[in-house]
Protein backbone atom coordinates (compact mmCIF):
# COMPACT_ATOMS: atom_id res chain seq x y z
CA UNK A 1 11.54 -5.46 12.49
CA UNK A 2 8.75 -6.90 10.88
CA UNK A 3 8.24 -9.21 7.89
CA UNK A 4 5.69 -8.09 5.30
CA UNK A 5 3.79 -9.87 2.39
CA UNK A 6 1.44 -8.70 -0.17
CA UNK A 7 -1.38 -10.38 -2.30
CA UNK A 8 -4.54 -9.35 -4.46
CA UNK A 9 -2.66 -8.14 -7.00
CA UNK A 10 -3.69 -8.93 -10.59
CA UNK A 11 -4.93 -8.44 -14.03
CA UNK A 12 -8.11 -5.66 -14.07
CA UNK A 13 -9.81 -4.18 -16.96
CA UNK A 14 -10.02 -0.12 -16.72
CA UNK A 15 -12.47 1.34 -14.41
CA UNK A 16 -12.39 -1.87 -12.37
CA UNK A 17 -11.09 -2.65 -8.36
CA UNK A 18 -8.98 -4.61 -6.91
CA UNK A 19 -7.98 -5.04 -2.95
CA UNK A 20 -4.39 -5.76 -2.17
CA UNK A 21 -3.72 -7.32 1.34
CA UNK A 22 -0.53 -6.61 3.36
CA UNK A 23 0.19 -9.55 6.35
CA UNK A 24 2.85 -8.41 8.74
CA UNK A 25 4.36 -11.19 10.63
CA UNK A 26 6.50 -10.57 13.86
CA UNK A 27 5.33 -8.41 17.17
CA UNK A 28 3.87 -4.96 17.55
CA UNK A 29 2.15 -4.60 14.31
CA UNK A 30 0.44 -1.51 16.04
CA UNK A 31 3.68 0.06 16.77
CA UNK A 32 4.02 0.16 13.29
CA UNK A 33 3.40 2.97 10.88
CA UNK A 34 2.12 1.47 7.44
CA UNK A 35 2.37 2.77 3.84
CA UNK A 36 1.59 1.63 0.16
CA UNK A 37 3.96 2.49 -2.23
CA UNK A 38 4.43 1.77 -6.37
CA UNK A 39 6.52 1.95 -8.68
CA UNK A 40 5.75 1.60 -12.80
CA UNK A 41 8.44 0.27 -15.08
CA UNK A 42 11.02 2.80 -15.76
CA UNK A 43 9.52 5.13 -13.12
CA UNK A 44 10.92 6.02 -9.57
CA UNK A 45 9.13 4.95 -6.60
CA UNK A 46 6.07 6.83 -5.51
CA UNK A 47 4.00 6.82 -2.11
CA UNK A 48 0.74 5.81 -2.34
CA UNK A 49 -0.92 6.57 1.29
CA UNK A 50 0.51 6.28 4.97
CA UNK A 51 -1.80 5.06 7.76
CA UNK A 52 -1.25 5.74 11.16
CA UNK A 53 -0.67 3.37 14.09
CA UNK A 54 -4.36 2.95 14.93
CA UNK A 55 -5.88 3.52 11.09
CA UNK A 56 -7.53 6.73 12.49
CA UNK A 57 -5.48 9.15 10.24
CA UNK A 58 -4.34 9.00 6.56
CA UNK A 59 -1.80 10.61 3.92
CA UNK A 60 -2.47 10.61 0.27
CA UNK A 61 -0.99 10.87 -2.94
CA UNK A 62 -2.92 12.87 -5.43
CA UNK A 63 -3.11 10.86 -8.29
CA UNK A 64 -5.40 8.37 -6.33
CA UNK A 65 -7.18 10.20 -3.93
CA UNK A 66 -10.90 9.68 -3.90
CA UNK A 67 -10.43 6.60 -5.56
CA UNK A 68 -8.44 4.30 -3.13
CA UNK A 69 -8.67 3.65 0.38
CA UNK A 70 -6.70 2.11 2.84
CA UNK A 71 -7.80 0.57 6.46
CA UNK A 72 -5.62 -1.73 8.84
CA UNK A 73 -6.78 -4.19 11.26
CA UNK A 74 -4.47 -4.57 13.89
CA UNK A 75 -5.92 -7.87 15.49
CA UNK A 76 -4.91 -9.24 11.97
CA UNK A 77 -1.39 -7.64 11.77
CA UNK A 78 -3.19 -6.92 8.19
CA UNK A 79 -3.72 -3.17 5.72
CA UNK A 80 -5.51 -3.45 3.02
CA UNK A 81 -5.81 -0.80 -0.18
CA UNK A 82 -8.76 -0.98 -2.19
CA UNK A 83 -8.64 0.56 -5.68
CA UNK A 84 -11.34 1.26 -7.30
CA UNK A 85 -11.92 2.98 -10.73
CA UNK A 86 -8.49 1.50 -12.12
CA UNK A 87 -6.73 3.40 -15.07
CA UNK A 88 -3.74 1.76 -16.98
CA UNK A 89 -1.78 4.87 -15.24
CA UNK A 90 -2.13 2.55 -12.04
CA UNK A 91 -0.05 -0.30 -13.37
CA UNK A 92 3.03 -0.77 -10.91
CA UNK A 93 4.29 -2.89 -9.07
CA UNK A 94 2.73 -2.46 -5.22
CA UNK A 95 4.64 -2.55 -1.72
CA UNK A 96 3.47 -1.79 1.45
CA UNK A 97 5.83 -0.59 3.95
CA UNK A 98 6.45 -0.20 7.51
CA UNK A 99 8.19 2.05 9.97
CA UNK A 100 7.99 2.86 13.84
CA UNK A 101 8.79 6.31 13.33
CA UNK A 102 8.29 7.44 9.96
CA UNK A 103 4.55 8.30 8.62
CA UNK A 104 5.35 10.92 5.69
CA UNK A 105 6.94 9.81 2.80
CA UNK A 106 10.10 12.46 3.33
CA UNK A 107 11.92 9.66 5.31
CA UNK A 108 12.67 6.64 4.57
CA UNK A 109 10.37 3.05 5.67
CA UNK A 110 12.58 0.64 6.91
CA UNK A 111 10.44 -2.81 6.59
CA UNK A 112 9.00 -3.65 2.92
CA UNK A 113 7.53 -6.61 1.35
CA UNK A 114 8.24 -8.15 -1.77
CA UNK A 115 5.76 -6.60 -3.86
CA UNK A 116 2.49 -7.46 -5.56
CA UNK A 117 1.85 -6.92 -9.25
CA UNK A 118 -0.92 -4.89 -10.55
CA UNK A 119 -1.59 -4.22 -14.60
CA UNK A 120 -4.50 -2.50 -15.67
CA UNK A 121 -5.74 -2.74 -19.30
CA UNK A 122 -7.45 -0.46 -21.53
């Protein structure tokens, strides 16, 4: 198990970026399978991207493909998701997440953190 926190979210204007930051804490980081997830108010959870154990391979959502991208570095137990081109349809709270086994979004991640805010205005 490890312990995850984000930061970098905020308040951006539309068509703007932001990077969030995800700091694992604990062993084995590159054991670890990492995702970024978000969920809106009053909408289920969706899956933003999974990133494999060495960064080398990615899964994306649809709605933000070609506009974010994610990269890890493992010698900072740290992934990172830059957003760029921001629409108010991005505003959700953000979570990265973190599994051993699980890279697609069918199965469950079993470490999260806490989330980090992100609103976009018009």
């Amino acid at each position: 198990q490890i312990q995850l926190a984000e930061s970098g979210g905020g308040l951006v204007q539309a068509g703007g970026s932001l990077r969030l930051s995800c700091k694992a804490s604990g062993r084995a980081f590159g054991s670890y399978f990492m995702a970024w997830f978000r969920q809106a108010p009053g909408r289920e959870r969706e899956h933003v991207v999974s990133v494999d154990k060495v960064g080398a391979n990615t899964y994306w959502a649809n709605s933000v493909k070609g506009r974010f991208t994610v990269s890890r570095d493992n010698a900072k137990k740290t992934v990172y998701l830059q957003m760029n081109n921001l629409t108010p349809d991005d505003t959700a709270v953000y979570y990265c997440a973190a599994s051993r086994d699980v890279y697609y979004p069918t199965r469950e991640f079993e470490d999260w953190g806490q989330g980090t805010q992100v609103t976009v205005s018009s």
